[in-house]
C-alpha atoms as a PDB file:
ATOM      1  CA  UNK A   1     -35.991  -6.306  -4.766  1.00  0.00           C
ATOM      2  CA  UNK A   2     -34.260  -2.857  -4.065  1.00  0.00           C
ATOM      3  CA  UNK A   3     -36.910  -0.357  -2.400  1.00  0.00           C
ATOM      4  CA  UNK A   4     -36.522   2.252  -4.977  1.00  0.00           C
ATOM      5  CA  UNK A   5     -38.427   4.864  -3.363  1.00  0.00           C
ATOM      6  CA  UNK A   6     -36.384   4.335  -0.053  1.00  0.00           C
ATOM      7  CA  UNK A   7     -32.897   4.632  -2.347  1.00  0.00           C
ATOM      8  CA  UNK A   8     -33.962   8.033  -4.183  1.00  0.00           C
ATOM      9  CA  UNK A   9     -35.181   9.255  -0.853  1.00  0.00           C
ATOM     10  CA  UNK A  10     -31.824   8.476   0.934  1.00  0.00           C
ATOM     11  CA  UNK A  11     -29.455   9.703  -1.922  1.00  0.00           C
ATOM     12  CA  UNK A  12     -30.657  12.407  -3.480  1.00  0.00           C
ATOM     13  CA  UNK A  13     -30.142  14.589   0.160  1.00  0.00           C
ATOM     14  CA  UNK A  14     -26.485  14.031  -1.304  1.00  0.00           C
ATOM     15  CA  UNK A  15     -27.128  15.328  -4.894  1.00  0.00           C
ATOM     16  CA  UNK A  16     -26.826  11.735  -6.364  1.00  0.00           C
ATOM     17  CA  UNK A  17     -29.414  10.533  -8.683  1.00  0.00           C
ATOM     18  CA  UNK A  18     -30.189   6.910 -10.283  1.00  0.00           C
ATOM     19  CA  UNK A  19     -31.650   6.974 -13.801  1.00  0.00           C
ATOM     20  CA  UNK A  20     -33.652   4.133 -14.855  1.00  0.00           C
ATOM     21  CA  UNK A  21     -31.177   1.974 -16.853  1.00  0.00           C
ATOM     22  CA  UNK A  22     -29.041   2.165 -14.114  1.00  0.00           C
ATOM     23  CA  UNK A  23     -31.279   1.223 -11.119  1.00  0.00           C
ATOM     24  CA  UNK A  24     -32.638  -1.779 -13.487  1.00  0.00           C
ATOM     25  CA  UNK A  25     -28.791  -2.668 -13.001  1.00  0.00           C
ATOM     26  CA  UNK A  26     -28.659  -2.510  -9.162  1.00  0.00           C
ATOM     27  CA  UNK A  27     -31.989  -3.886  -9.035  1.00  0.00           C
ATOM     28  CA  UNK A  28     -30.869  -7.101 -10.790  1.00  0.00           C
ATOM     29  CA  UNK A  29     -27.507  -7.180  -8.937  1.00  0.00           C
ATOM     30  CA  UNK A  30     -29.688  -6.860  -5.792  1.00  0.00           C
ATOM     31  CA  UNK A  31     -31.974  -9.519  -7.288  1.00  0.00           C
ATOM     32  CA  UNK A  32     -29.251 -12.446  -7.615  1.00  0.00           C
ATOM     33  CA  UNK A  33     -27.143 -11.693  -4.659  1.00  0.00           C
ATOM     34  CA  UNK A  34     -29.937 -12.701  -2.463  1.00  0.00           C
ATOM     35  CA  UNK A  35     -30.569 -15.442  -4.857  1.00  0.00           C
ATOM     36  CA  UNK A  36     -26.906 -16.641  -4.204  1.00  0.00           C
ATOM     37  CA  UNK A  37     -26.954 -16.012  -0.909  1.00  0.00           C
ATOM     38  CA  UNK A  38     -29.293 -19.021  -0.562  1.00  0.00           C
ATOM     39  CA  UNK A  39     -26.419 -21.305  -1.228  1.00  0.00           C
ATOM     40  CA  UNK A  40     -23.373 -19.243  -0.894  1.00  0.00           C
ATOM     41  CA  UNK A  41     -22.875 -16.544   1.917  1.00  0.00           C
ATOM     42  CA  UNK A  42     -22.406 -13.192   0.394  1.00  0.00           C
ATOM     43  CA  UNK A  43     -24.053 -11.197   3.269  1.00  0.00           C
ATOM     44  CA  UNK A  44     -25.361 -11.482   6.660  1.00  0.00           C
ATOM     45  CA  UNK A  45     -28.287  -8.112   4.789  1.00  0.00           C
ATOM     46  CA  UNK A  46     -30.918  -9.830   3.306  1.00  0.00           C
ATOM     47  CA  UNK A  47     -34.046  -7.434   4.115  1.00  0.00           C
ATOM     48  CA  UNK A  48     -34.887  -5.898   1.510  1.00  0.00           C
ATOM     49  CA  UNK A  49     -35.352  -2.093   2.581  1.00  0.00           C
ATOM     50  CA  UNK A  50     -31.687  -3.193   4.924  1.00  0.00           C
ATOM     51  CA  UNK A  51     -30.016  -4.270   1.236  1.00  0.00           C
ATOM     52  CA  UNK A  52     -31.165  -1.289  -0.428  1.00  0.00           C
ATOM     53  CA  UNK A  53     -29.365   1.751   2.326  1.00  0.00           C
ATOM     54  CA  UNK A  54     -27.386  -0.222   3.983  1.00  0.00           C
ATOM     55  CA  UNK A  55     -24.925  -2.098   0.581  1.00  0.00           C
ATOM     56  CA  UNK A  56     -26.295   0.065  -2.403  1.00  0.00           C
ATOM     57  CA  UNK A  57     -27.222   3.549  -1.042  1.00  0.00           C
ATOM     58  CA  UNK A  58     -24.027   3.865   1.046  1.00  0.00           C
ATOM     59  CA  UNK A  59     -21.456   2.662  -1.707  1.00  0.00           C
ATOM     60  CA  UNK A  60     -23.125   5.544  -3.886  1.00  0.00           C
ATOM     61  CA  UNK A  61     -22.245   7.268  -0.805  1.00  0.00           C
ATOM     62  CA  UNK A  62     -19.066   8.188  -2.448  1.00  0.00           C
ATOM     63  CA  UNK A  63     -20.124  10.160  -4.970  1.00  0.00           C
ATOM     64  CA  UNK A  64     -21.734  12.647  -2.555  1.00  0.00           C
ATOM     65  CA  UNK A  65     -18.079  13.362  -1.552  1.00  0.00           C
ATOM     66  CA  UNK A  66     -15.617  12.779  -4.819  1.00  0.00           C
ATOM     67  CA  UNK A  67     -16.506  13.696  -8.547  1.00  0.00           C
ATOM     68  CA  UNK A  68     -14.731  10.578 -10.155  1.00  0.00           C
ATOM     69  CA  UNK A  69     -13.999  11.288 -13.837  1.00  0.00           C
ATOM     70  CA  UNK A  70     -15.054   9.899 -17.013  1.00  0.00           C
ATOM     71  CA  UNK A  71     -13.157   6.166 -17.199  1.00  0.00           C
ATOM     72  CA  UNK A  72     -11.338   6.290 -14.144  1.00  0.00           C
ATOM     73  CA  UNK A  73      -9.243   3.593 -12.962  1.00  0.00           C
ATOM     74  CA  UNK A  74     -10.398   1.951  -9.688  1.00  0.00           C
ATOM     75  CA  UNK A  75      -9.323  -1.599  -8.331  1.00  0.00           C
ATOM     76  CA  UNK A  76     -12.207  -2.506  -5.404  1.00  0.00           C
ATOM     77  CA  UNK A  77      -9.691  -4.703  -2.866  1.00  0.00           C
ATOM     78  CA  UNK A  78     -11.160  -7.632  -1.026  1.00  0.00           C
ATOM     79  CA  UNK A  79     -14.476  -6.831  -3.070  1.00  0.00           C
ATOM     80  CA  UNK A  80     -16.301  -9.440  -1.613  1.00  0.00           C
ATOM     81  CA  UNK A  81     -19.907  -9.608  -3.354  1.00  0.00           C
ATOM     82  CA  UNK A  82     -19.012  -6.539  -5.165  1.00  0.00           C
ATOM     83  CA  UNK A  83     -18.884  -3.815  -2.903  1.00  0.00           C
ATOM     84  CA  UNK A  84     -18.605  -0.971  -3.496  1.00  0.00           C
ATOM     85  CA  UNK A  85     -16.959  -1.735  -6.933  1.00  0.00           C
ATOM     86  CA  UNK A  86     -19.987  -3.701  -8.542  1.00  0.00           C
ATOM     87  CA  UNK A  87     -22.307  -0.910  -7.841  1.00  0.00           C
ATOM     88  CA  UNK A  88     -19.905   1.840  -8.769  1.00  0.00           C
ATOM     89  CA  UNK A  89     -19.447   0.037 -12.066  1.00  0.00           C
ATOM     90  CA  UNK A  90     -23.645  -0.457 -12.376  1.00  0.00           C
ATOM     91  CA  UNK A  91     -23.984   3.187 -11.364  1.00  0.00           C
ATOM     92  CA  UNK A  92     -21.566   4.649 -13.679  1.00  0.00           C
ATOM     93  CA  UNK A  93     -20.540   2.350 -16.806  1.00  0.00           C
ATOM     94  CA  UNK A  94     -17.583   4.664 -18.462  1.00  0.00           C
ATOM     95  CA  UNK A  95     -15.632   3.802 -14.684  1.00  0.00           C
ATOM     96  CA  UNK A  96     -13.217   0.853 -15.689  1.00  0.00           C
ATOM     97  CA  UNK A  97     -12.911  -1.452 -12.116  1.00  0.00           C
ATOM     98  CA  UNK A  98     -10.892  -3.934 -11.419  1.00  0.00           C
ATOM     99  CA  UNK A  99     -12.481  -6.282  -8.833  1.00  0.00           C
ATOM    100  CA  UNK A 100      -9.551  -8.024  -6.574  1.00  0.00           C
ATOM    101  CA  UNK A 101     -10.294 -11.044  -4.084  1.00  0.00           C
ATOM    102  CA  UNK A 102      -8.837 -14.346  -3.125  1.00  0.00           C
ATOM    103  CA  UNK A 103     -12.217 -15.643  -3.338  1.00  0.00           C
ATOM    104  CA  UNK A 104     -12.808 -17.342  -6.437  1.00  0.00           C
ATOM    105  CA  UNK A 105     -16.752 -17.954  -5.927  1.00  0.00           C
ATOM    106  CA  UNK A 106     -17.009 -14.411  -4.999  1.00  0.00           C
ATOM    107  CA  UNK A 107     -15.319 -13.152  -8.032  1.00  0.00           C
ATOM    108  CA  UNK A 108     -17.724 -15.831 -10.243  1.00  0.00           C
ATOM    109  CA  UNK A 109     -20.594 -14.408  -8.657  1.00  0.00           C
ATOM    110  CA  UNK A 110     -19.623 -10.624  -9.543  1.00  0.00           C
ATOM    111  CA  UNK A 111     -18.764 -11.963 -13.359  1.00  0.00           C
ATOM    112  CA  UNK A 112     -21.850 -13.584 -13.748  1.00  0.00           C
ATOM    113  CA  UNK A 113     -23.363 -10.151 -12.221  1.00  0.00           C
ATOM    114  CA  UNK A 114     -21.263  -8.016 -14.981  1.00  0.00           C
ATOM    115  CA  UNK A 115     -22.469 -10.385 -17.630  1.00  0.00           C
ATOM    116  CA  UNK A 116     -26.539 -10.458 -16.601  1.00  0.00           C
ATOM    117  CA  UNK A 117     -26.256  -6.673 -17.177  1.00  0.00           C
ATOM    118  CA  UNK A 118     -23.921  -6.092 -19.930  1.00  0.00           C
ATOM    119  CA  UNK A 119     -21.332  -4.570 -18.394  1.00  0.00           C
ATOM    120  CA  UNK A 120     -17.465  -5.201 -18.034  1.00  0.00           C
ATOM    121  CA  UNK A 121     -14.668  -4.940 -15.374  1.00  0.00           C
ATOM    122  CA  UNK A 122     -11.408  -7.419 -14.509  1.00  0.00           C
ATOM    123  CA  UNK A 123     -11.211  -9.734 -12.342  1.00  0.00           C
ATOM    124  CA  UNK A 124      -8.558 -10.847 -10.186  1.00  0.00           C
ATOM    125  CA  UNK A 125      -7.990 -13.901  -7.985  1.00  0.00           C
ATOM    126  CA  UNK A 126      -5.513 -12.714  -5.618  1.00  0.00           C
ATOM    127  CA  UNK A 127      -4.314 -11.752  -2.465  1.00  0.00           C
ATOM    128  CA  UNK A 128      -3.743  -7.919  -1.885  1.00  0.00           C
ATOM    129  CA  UNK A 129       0.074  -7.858  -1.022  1.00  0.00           C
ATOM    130  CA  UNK A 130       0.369 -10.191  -3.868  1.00  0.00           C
ATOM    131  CA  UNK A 131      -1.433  -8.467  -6.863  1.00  0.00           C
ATOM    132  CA  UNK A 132       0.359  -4.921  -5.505  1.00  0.00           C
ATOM    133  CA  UNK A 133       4.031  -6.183  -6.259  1.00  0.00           C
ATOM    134  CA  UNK A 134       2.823  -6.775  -9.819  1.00  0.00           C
ATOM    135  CA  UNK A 135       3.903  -4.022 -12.147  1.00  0.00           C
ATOM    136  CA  UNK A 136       0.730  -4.560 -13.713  1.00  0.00           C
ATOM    137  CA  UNK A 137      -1.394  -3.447 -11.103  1.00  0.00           C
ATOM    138  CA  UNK A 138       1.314  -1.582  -8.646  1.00  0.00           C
ATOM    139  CA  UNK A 139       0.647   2.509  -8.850  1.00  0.00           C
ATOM    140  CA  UNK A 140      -1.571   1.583 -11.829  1.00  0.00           C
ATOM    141  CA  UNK A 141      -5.336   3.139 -10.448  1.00  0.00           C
ATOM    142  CA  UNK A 142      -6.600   6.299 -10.228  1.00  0.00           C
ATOM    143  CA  UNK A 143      -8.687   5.382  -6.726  1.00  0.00           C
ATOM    144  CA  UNK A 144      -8.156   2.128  -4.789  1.00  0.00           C
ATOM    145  CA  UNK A 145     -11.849   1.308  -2.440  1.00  0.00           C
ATOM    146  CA  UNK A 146     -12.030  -0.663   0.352  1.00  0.00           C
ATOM    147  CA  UNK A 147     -15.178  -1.314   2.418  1.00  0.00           C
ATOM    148  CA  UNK A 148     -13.561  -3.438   5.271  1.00  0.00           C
ATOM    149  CA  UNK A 149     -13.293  -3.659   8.534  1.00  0.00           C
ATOM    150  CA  UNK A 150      -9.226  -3.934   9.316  1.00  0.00           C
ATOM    151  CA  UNK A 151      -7.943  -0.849  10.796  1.00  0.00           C
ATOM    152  CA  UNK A 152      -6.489   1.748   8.366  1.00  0.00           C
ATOM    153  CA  UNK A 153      -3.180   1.428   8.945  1.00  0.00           C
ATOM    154  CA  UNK A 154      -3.501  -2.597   8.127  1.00  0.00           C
ATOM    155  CA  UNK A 155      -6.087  -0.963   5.041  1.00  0.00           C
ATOM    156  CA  UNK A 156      -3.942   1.191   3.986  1.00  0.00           C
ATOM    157  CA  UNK A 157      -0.610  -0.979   3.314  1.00  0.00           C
ATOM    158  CA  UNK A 158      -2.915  -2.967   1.310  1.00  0.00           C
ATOM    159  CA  UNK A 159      -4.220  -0.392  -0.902  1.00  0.00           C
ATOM    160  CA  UNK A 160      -2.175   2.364  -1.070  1.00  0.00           C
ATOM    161  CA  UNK A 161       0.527   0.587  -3.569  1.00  0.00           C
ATOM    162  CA  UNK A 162      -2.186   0.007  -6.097  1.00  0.00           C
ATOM    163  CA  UNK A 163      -3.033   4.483  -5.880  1.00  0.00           C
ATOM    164  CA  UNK A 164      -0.505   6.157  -8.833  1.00  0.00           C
ATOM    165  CA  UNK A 165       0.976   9.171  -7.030  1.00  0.00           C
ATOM    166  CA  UNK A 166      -1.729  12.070  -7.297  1.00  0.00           C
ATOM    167  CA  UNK A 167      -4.740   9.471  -7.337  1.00  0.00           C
ATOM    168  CA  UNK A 168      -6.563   8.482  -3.940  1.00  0.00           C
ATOM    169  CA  UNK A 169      -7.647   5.656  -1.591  1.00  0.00           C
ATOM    170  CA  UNK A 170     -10.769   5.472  -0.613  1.00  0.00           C
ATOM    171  CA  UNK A 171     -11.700   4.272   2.706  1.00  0.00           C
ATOM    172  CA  UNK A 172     -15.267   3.156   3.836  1.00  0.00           C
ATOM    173  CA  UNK A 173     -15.438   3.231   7.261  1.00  0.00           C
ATOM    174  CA  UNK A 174     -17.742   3.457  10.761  1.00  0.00           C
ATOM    175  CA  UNK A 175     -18.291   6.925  12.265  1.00  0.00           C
ATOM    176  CA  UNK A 176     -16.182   5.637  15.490  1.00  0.00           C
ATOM    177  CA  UNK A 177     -13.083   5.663  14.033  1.00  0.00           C
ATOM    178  CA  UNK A 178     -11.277   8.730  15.207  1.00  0.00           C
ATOM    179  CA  UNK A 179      -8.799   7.107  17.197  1.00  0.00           C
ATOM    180  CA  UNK A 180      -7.989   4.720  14.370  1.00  0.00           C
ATOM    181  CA  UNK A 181      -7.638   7.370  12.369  1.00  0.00           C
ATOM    182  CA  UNK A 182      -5.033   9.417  14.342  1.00  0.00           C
ATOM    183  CA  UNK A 183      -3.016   6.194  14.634  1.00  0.00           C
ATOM    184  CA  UNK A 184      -2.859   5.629  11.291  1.00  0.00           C
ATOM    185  CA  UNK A 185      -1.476   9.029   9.893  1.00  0.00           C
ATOM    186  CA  UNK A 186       2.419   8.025  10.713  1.00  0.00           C
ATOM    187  CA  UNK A 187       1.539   4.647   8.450  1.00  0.00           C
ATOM    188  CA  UNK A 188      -0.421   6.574   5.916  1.00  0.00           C
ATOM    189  CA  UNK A 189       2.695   8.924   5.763  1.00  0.00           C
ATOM    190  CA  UNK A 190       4.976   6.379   5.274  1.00  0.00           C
ATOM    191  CA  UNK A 191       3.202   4.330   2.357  1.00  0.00           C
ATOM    192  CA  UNK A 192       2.784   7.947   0.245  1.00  0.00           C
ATOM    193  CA  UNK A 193      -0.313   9.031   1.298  1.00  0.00           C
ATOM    194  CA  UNK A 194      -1.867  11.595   3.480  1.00  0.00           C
ATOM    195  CA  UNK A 195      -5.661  11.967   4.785  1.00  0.00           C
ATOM    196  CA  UNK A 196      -7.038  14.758   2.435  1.00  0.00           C
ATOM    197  CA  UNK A 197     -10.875  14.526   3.367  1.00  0.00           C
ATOM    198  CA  UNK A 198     -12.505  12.624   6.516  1.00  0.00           C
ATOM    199  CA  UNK A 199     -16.575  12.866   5.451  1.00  0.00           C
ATOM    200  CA  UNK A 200     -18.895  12.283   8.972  1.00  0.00           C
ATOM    201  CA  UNK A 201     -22.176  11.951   7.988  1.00  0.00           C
ATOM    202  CA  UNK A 202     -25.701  10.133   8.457  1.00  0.00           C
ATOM    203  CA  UNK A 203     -26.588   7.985   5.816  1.00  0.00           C
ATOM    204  CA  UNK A 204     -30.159   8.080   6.914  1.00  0.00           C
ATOM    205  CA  UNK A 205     -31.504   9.000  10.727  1.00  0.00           C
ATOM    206  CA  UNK A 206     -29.191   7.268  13.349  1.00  0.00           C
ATOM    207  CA  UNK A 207     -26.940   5.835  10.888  1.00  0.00           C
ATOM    208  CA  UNK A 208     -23.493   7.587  10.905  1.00  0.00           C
ATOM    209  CA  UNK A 209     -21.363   6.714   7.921  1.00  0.00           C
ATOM    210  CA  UNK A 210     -17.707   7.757   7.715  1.00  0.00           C
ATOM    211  CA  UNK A 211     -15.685   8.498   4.348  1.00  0.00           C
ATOM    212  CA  UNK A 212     -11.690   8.944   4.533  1.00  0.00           C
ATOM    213  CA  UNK A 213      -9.828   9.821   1.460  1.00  0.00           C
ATOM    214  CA  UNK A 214      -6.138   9.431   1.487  1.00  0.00           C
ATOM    215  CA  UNK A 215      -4.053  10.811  -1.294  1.00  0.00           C
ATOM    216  CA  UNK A 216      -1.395   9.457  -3.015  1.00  0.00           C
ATOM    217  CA  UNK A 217       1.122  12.045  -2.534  1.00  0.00           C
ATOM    218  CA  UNK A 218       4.581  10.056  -3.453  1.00  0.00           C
ATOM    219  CA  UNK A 219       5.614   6.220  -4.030  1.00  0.00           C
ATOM    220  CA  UNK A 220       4.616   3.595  -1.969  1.00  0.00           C
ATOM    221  CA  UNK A 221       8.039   2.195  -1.203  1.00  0.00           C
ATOM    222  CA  UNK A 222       8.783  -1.166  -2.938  1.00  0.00           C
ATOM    223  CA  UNK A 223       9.248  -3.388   0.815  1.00  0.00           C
ATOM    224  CA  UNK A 224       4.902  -1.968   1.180  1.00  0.00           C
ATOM    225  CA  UNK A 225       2.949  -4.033   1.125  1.00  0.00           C
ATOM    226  CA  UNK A 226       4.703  -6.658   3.464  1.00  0.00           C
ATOM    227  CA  UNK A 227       3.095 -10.318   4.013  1.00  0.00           C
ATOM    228  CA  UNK A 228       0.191 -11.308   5.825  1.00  0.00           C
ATOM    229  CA  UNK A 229       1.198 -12.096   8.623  1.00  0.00           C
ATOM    230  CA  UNK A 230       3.758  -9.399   9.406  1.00  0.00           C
ATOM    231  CA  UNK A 231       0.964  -6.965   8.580  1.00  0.00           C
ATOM    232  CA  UNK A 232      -1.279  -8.700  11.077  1.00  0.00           C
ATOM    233  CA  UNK A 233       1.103  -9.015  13.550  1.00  0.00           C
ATOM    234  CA  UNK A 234       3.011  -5.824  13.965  1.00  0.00           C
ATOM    235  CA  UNK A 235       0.552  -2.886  11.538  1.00  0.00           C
ATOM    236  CA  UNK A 236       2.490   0.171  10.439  1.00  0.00           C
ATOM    237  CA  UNK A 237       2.610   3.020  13.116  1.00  0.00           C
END
Protein backbone atom coordinates (compact mmCIF):
# COMPACT_ATOMS: atom_id res chain seq x y z
CA UNK A 1 0.00 0.00 0.00
CA UNK A 2 2.43 2.81 1.25
CA UNK A 3 5.05 3.69 -1.65
CA UNK A 4 8.03 3.00 0.42
CA UNK A 5 10.54 4.27 -1.84
CA UNK A 6 8.52 7.61 -2.23
CA UNK A 7 8.37 7.82 1.94
CA UNK A 8 12.30 7.25 2.48
CA UNK A 9 12.87 9.61 -0.38
CA UNK A 10 10.65 12.40 1.16
CA UNK A 11 11.84 11.97 4.86
CA UNK A 12 15.10 11.26 5.06
CA UNK A 13 15.93 15.14 3.48
CA UNK A 14 14.72 15.72 7.23
CA UNK A 15 17.09 13.20 8.97
CA UNK A 16 14.12 10.81 9.78
CA UNK A 17 14.45 7.23 9.00
CA UNK A 18 11.82 4.17 9.03
CA UNK A 19 13.29 0.79 9.97
CA UNK A 20 11.60 -2.19 8.77
CA UNK A 21 9.43 -3.27 11.75
CA UNK A 22 8.21 -0.02 11.84
CA UNK A 23 7.20 0.69 8.19
CA UNK A 24 5.52 -3.00 8.26
CA UNK A 25 3.41 -0.99 10.97
CA UNK A 26 2.46 2.03 8.79
CA UNK A 27 2.18 -0.16 5.94
CA UNK A 28 -0.61 -2.19 7.62
CA UNK A 29 -2.21 0.93 9.19
CA UNK A 30 -2.13 2.29 5.60
CA UNK A 31 -3.45 -1.09 4.44
CA UNK A 32 -6.85 -1.10 6.56
CA UNK A 33 -7.62 2.53 6.54
CA UNK A 34 -8.30 2.32 2.92
CA UNK A 35 -9.95 -0.91 3.61
CA UNK A 36 -12.33 1.01 6.04
CA UNK A 37 -12.65 3.72 4.09
CA UNK A 38 -14.79 1.56 1.77
CA UNK A 39 -17.56 1.64 4.26
CA UNK A 40 -16.69 4.30 6.67
CA UNK A 41 -15.16 7.76 5.62
CA UNK A 42 -11.82 8.21 7.18
CA UNK A 43 -10.30 10.31 4.32
CA UNK A 44 -11.10 12.07 1.23
CA UNK A 45 -6.62 10.49 0.29
CA UNK A 46 -6.98 7.31 -1.07
CA UNK A 47 -4.07 7.25 -3.84
CA UNK A 48 -1.70 5.47 -2.83
CA UNK A 49 1.62 7.56 -3.52
CA UNK A 50 -1.14 10.79 -2.09
CA UNK A 51 -1.61 8.45 1.36
CA UNK A 52 1.92 7.80 1.68
CA UNK A 53 3.38 12.03 1.73
CA UNK A 54 0.53 13.52 2.15
CA UNK A 55 -0.99 11.48 5.99
CA UNK A 56 2.22 9.39 6.86
CA UNK A 57 5.31 11.33 5.60
CA UNK A 58 4.05 14.69 6.93
CA UNK A 59 2.93 13.48 10.53
CA UNK A 60 6.67 12.12 10.74
CA UNK A 61 7.12 15.59 9.75
CA UNK A 62 7.46 16.38 13.34
CA UNK A 63 10.27 14.72 14.17
CA UNK A 64 12.36 16.70 11.65
CA UNK A 65 11.63 19.65 14.03
CA UNK A 66 11.25 18.24 17.89
CA UNK A 67 13.39 15.33 19.49
CA UNK A 68 10.45 13.80 21.60
CA UNK A 69 11.90 11.69 24.44
CA UNK A 70 11.82 8.19 25.38
CA UNK A 71 7.90 7.54 26.69
CA UNK A 72 6.62 10.84 26.33
CA UNK A 73 3.19 11.74 27.07
CA UNK A 74 1.14 12.95 24.05
CA UNK A 75 -2.80 13.10 23.80
CA UNK A 76 -3.56 13.44 19.68
CA UNK A 77 -7.03 15.78 19.99
CA UNK A 78 -9.76 15.23 17.47
CA UNK A 79 -7.46 12.28 16.11
CA UNK A 80 -9.69 11.38 13.56
CA UNK A 81 -8.27 8.12 11.71
CA UNK A 82 -5.24 8.46 13.77
CA UNK A 83 -3.42 11.32 12.75
CA UNK A 84 -0.75 12.16 13.56
CA UNK A 85 -0.99 10.12 16.86
CA UNK A 86 -1.43 6.54 15.24
CA UNK A 87 1.63 6.98 13.21
CA UNK A 88 3.67 8.64 15.91
CA UNK A 89 2.79 5.67 18.09
CA UNK A 90 3.70 3.05 14.88
CA UNK A 91 6.85 5.10 14.32
CA UNK A 92 8.09 5.20 17.75
CA UNK A 93 6.54 2.46 20.24
CA UNK A 94 8.22 3.68 23.79
CA UNK A 95 5.80 7.20 23.01
CA UNK A 96 2.65 6.52 25.29
CA UNK A 97 -0.53 8.44 23.21
CA UNK A 98 -3.60 9.02 24.20
CA UNK A 99 -5.97 9.20 21.19
CA UNK A 100 -9.07 11.73 22.03
CA UNK A 101 -12.29 12.01 19.70
CA UNK A 102 -16.01 12.16 20.01
CA UNK A 103 -16.11 9.72 17.33
CA UNK A 104 -16.62 6.40 18.57
CA UNK A 105 -16.13 4.48 15.06
CA UNK A 106 -13.08 6.47 14.60
CA UNK A 107 -11.60 5.57 17.87
CA UNK A 108 -12.71 1.58 17.04
CA UNK A 109 -10.98 1.85 13.93
CA UNK A 110 -7.58 3.20 15.55
CA UNK A 111 -8.00 0.24 18.40
CA UNK A 112 -8.44 -2.31 16.03
CA UNK A 113 -5.27 -0.58 14.20
CA UNK A 114 -3.20 -0.70 17.70
CA UNK A 115 -4.26 -4.28 18.13
CA UNK A 116 -3.38 -5.65 14.26
CA UNK A 117 0.15 -4.42 15.15
CA UNK A 118 0.73 -5.04 18.70
CA UNK A 119 0.91 -1.93 19.98
CA UNK A 120 -0.94 0.11 22.79
CA UNK A 121 -2.28 3.67 23.46
CA UNK A 122 -5.77 5.03 25.34
CA UNK A 123 -8.54 5.83 24.01
CA UNK A 124 -10.95 8.40 24.74
CA UNK A 125 -14.52 9.12 23.62
CA UNK A 126 -14.84 12.67 24.29
CA UNK A 127 -15.19 16.06 23.44
CA UNK A 128 -12.03 18.33 23.88
CA UNK A 129 -13.37 21.00 26.41
CA UNK A 130 -14.80 18.07 28.15
CA UNK A 131 -11.86 15.57 28.64
CA UNK A 132 -9.54 18.95 29.56
CA UNK A 133 -11.59 19.79 32.84
CA UNK A 134 -10.78 16.24 33.95
CA UNK A 135 -7.96 16.15 36.43
CA UNK A 136 -7.05 13.10 34.79
CA UNK A 137 -6.12 14.41 31.63
CA UNK A 138 -5.91 18.42 32.48
CA UNK A 139 -1.93 19.56 32.41
CA UNK A 140 -1.28 15.79 32.34
CA UNK A 141 0.90 15.49 28.64
CA UNK A 142 4.11 16.26 27.77
CA UNK A 143 2.93 17.45 23.94
CA UNK A 144 -0.73 17.87 22.93
CA UNK A 145 -1.01 17.39 18.51
CA UNK A 146 -3.52 18.61 16.54
CA UNK A 147 -3.73 18.26 12.74
CA UNK A 148 -6.95 20.40 12.15
CA UNK A 149 -8.13 22.91 10.39
CA UNK A 150 -9.83 25.51 13.15
CA UNK A 151 -7.82 28.53 13.55
CA UNK A 152 -5.22 28.50 16.38
CA UNK A 153 -6.67 30.53 18.64
CA UNK A 154 -10.02 28.13 18.54
CA UNK A 155 -6.89 25.12 18.46
CA UNK A 156 -5.28 26.31 20.98
CA UNK A 157 -8.09 26.67 23.85
CA UNK A 158 -8.65 23.16 23.04
CA UNK A 159 -5.29 21.84 23.54
CA UNK A 160 -3.35 23.89 25.50
CA UNK A 161 -5.10 22.70 29.00
CA UNK A 162 -4.11 19.15 28.30
CA UNK A 163 0.17 20.67 27.87
CA UNK A 164 1.75 20.43 31.79
CA UNK A 165 3.55 23.77 32.15
CA UNK A 166 7.09 23.33 30.39
CA UNK A 167 5.64 20.68 27.80
CA UNK A 168 4.35 21.89 24.23
CA UNK A 169 1.45 21.97 21.73
CA UNK A 170 1.96 21.00 18.64
CA UNK A 171 0.23 22.53 15.81
CA UNK A 172 -0.02 21.08 12.20
CA UNK A 173 -0.85 23.60 10.02
CA UNK A 174 -0.91 25.12 6.11
CA UNK A 175 2.00 27.36 5.07
CA UNK A 176 -0.70 30.37 4.72
CA UNK A 177 -1.21 30.90 8.06
CA UNK A 178 0.71 33.96 9.06
CA UNK A 179 -2.07 36.10 9.71
CA UNK A 180 -3.71 33.43 11.85
CA UNK A 181 -0.84 33.17 13.54
CA UNK A 182 -0.31 36.84 14.62
CA UNK A 183 -3.94 36.82 15.78
CA UNK A 184 -3.58 34.15 17.85
CA UNK A 185 -0.51 35.18 20.08
CA UNK A 186 -2.84 37.43 22.61
CA UNK A 187 -5.03 33.91 22.98
CA UNK A 188 -1.97 31.75 23.09
CA UNK A 189 -0.73 34.21 25.86
CA UNK A 190 -3.61 34.01 27.76
CA UNK A 191 -4.13 30.06 27.91
CA UNK A 192 -0.13 29.70 29.15
CA UNK A 193 1.51 29.32 26.14
CA UNK A 194 3.72 31.18 23.81
CA UNK A 195 4.84 30.33 20.03
CA UNK A 196 8.46 28.97 20.57
CA UNK A 197 9.15 27.58 16.94
CA UNK A 198 7.04 28.33 13.60
CA UNK A 199 8.79 25.51 11.01
CA UNK A 200 7.98 26.72 7.00
CA UNK A 201 8.95 24.13 4.94
CA UNK A 202 8.23 21.92 1.70
CA UNK A 203 7.26 18.61 2.39
CA UNK A 204 8.13 17.61 -1.11
CA UNK A 205 8.32 20.15 -4.38
CA UNK A 206 5.32 22.64 -4.25
CA UNK A 207 4.01 21.38 -1.10
CA UNK A 208 4.56 23.89 1.79
CA UNK A 209 3.94 22.40 5.19
CA UNK A 210 3.84 24.57 8.32
CA UNK A 211 4.84 23.39 12.01
CA UNK A 212 3.98 25.79 15.12
CA UNK A 213 5.07 24.80 18.52
CA UNK A 214 3.59 26.58 21.41
CA UNK A 215 4.98 26.13 24.85
CA UNK A 216 3.42 25.68 27.88
CA UNK A 217 4.88 28.39 29.82
CA UNK A 218 2.28 28.70 32.96
CA UNK A 219 -1.38 27.27 33.81
CA UNK A 220 -4.04 27.25 31.56
CA UNK A 221 -6.56 29.04 33.72
CA UNK A 222 -9.37 26.78 35.07
CA UNK A 223 -12.58 28.95 33.01
CA UNK A 224 -10.07 27.53 29.44
CA UNK A 225 -11.35 25.65 27.74
CA UNK A 226 -14.92 27.27 27.53
CA UNK A 227 -17.92 25.38 25.61
CA UNK A 228 -18.44 24.83 22.13
CA UNK A 229 -20.24 27.15 21.19
CA UNK A 230 -18.77 30.15 23.00
CA UNK A 231 -15.48 29.05 21.46
CA UNK A 232 -17.07 29.07 18.04
CA UNK A 233 -18.76 32.04 18.44
CA UNK A 234 -16.55 34.63 19.98
CA UNK A 235 -12.45 32.70 19.71
CA UNK A 236 -9.94 34.11 22.17
CA UNK A 237 -8.12 37.33 20.91
Amino acid sequence: MLNRNLLTETIEKFGIYVSDEAFLRLDKYAEMLIETNKSFNLTAITEPDDVTVKHFADCLSIFAFEEIPQGAKIIDVGTGAGFPGLVIKLYRPDINITFLDSTKKKLGFIESVLNETGMSGETVHLRAEEAAVLSKYRENFDYATARAVASLPVLSEYCLPFVKVGGKFISMKSAESNEELKEARGAIKLLGGEISNDNLFQLVENMPRRIVFIKKKSQTPTRYPRKTAQIAKKPLK
